[in-house]
Protein backbone atom coordinates (compact mmCIF):
# COMPACT_ATOMS: atom_id res chain seq x y z
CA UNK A 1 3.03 18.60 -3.17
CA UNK A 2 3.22 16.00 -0.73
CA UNK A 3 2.35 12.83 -1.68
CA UNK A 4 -0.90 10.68 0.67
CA UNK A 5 -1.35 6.90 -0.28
CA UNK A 6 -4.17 4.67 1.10
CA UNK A 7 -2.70 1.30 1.00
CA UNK A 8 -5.63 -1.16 0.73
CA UNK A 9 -6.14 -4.93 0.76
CA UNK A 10 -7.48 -7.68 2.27
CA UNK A 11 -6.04 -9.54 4.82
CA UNK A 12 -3.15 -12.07 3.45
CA UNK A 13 -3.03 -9.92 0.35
CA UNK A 14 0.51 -8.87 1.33
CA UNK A 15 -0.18 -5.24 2.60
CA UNK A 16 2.31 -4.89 5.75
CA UNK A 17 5.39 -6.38 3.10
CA UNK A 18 4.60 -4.23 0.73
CA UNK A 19 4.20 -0.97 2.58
CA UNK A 20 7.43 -1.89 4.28
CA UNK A 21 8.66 -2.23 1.16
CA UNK A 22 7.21 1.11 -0.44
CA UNK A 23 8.30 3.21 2.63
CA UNK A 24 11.48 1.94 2.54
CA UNK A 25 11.46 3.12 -1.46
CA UNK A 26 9.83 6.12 -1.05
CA UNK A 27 10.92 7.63 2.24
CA UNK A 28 7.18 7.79 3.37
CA UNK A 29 5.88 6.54 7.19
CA UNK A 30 4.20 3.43 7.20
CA UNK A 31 1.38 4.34 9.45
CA UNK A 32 -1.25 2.06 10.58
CA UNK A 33 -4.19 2.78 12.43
CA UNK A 34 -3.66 -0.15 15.25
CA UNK A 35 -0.44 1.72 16.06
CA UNK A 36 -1.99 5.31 15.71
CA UNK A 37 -4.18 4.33 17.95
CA UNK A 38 -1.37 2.56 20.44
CA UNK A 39 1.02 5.40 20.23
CA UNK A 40 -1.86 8.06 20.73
CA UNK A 41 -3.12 5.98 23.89
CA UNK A 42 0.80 5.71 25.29
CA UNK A 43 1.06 9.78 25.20
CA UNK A 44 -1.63 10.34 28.11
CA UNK A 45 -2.85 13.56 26.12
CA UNK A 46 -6.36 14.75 26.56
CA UNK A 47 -7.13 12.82 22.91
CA UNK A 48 -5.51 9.58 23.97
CA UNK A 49 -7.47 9.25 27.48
CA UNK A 50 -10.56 9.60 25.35
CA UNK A 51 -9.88 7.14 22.92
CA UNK A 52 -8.83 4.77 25.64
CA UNK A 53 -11.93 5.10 27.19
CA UNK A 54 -13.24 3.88 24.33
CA UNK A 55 -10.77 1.07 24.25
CA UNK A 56 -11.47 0.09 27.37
CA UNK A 57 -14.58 -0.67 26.68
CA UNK A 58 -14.18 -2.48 24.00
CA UNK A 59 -16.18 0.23 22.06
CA UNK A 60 -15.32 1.37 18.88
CA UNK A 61 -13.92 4.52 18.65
CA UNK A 62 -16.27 7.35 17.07
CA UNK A 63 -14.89 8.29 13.44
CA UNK A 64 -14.34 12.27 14.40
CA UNK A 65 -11.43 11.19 17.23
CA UNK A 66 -10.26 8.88 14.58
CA UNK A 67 -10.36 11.44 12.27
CA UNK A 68 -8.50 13.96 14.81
CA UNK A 69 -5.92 11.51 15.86
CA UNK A 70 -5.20 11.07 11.79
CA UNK A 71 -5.13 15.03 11.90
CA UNK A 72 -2.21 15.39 14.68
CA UNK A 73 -0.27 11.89 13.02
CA UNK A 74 -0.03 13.87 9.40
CA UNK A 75 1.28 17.46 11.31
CA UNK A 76 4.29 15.44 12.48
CA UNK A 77 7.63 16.17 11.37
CA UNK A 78 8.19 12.86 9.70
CA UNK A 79 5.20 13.36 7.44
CA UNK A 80 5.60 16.62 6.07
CA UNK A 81 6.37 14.80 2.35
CA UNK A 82 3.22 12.32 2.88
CA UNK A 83 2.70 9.29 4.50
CA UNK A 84 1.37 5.95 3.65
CA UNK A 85 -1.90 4.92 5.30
CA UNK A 86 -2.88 0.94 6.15
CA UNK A 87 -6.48 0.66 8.16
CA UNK A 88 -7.61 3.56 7.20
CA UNK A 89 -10.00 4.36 6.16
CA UNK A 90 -12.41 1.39 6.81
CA UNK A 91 -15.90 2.99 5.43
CA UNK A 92 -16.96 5.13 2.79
CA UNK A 93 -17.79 8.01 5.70
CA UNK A 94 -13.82 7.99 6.71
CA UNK A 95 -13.06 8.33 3.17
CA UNK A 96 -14.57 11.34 2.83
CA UNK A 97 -13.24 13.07 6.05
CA UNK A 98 -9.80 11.73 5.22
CA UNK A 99 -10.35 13.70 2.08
CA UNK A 100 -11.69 17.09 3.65
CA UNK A 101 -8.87 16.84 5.90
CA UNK A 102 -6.58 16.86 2.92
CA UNK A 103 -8.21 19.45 1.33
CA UNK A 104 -8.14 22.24 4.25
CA UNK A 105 -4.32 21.45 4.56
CA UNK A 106 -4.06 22.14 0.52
CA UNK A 107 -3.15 18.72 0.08
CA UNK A 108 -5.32 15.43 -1.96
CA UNK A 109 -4.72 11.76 -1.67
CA UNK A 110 -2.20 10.66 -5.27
CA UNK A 111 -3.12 7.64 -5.36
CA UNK A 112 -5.36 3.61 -3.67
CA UNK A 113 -2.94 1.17 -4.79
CA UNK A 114 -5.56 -2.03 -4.11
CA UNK A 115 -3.78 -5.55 -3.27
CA UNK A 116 -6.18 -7.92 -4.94
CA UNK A 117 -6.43 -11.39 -4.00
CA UNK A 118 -9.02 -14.23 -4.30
CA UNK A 119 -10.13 -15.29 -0.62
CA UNK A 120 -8.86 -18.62 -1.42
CA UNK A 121 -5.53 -18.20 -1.42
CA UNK A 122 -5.97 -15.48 1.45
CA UNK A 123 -7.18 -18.09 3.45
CA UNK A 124 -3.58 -20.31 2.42
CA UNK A 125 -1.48 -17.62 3.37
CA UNK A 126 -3.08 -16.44 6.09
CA UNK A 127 -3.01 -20.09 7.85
CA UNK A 128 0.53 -20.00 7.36
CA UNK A 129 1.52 -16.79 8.71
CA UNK A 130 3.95 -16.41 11.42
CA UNK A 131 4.50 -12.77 13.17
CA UNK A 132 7.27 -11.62 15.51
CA UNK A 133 6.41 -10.89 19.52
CA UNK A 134 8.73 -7.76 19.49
CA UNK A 135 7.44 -6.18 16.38
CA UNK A 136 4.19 -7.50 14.48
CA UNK A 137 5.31 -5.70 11.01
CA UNK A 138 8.11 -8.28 11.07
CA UNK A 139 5.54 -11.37 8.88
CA UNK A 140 6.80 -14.18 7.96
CA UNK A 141 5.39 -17.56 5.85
CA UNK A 142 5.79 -20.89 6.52
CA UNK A 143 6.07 -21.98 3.01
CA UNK A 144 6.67 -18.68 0.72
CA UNK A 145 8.60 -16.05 3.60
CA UNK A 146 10.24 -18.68 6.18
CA UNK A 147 12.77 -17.22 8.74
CA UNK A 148 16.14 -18.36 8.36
CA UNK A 149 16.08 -20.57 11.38
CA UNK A 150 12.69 -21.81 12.00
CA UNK A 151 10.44 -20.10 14.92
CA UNK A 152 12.65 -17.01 15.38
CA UNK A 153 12.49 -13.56 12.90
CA UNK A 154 15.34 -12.58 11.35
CA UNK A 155 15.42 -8.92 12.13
CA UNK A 156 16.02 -9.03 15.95
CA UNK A 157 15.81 -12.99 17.16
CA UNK A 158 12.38 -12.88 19.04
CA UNK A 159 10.25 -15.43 18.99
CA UNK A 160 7.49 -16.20 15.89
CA UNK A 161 3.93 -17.17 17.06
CA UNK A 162 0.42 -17.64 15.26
CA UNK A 163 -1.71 -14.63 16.01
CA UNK A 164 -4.92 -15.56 17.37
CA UNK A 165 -6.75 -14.13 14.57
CA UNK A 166 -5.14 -16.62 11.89
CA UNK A 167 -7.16 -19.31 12.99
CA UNK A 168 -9.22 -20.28 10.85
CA UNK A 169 -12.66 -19.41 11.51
CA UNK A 170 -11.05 -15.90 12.85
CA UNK A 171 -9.95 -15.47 9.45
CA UNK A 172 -13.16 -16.16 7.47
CA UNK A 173 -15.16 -13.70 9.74
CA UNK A 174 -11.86 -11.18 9.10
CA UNK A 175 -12.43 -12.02 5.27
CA UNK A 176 -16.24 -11.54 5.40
CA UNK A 177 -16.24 -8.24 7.57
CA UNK A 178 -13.54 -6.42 5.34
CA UNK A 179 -15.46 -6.95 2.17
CA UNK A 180 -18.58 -6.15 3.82
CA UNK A 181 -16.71 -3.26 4.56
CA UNK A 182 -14.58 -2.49 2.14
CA UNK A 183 -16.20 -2.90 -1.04
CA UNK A 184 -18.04 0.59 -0.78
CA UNK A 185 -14.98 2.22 0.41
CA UNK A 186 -13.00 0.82 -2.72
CA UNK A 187 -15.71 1.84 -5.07
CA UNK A 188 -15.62 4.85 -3.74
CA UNK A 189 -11.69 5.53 -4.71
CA UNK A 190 -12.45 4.03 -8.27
CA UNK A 191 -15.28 6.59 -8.93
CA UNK A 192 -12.43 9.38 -7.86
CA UNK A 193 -9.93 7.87 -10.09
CA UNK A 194 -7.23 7.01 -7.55
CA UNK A 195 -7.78 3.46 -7.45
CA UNK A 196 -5.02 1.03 -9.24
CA UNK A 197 -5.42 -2.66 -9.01
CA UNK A 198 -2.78 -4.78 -8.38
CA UNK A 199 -2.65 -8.43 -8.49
CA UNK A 200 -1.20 -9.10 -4.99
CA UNK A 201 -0.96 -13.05 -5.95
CA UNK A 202 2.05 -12.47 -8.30
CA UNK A 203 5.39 -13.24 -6.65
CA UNK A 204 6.46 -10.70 -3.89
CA UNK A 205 9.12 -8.82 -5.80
CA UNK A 206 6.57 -8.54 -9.05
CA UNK A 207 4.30 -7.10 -6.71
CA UNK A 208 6.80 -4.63 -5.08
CA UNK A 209 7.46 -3.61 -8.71
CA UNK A 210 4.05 -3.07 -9.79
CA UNK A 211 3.27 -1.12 -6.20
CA UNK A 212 6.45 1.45 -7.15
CA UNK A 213 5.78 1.54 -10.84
CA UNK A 214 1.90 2.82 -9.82
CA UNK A 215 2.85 5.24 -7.03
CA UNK A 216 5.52 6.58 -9.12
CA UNK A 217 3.18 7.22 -12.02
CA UNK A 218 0.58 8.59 -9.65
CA UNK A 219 3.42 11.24 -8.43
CA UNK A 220 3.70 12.07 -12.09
CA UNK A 221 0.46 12.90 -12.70
């Protein structure tokens, strides 16, 4: 059986590193739904123009296109052994389509590993972050990731810049609106019995560990 993780965590709890990090380890595409929803868009198909529309407006897009654009992403070559989700899903209504879309394709989510971190030191982190202009998985840290030369990511020399989100009042709403959000959808996972905490303030590589050590076991099962 394939093998469907919901990556969760709020923001400046580590998620992007560590799903780099776990698809890396596990084979698994690290699929977000910011660049679902760019690549869909960026194929002019009949699904994209709609949920451009939608875009364009600055609407948000209705969960059944969401749900059908998550549909055509996990029938793609690359994910025929799983895939590893980040964004999604966002309410406890998503949850539970995510999950009848597993089940008509014989399939069931393994395993929520859940990056906990107090909004305190979300809030440090977060102020600190530095992303790349070519490619906004590449994160760095001014104090705990910095790039070897100061301003520029290591991967492929572009320049580093402060998202406009980090500031900080952007990042107290983004803190408020993804518990308001999230705690249902998290409680939801625990009452299945796919959630596993882990303490996302540990060092990076403990984290990494724990992250592995959980999906592994979750494989197992």
């Amino acid at each position: 059986m394939a093998t469907y993780i919901v990556l969760m965590g709020m923001q400046g709890a580590g998620k992007g590193t560590q799903a780099e990090y776990l698809a890396a380890q596990s084979g698994l595409p690290h699929i977000t739904s910011g660049g679902m929803f760019r690549a869909i868009m960026a194929s002019d198909s009949a699904l994209g123009r709609q949920i451009a529309s939608y875009y364009d407006l600055g609407h948000l897009v209705p969960d059944n296109l969401t749900i059908e654009m998550i549909r055509d992403r996990l029938m793609a070559a690359d994910a025929t052994n799983g895939v590893i989700l980040d964004g999604f899903p966002r309410t406890v209504t998503q949850a539970e389509s995510l999950g009848a879309l597993l089940e008509s394709m014989h399939q069931k989510l393994a395993i929520v590993p859940y990056l906990s971190i107090a909004e305190n030191e979300a809030l440090r982190r977060l102020a600190g972050r530095r992303c790349c202009k070519i490619n906004d998985q590449h994160i760095y840290h001014i104090d705990d990731n910095p790039p070897k030369v100061s301003g520029i990511c290591d991967i492929d020399g572009a320049p580093l810049y402060i998202r406009s989100d980090d500031e900080p009042e952007k990042i107290k709403q983004r803190i408020s609106s993804y518990k308001n959000e999230t705690t249902p959808v998290l409680e939801y996972y625990r009452i299945k019995g796919v959630l596993r905490e882990i303490n996302a303030e540990q060092p990076i590589d403990k984290v990494s560990a724990a992250l592995l050590a959980a999906v592994e076991a979750a494989k197992k099962a």
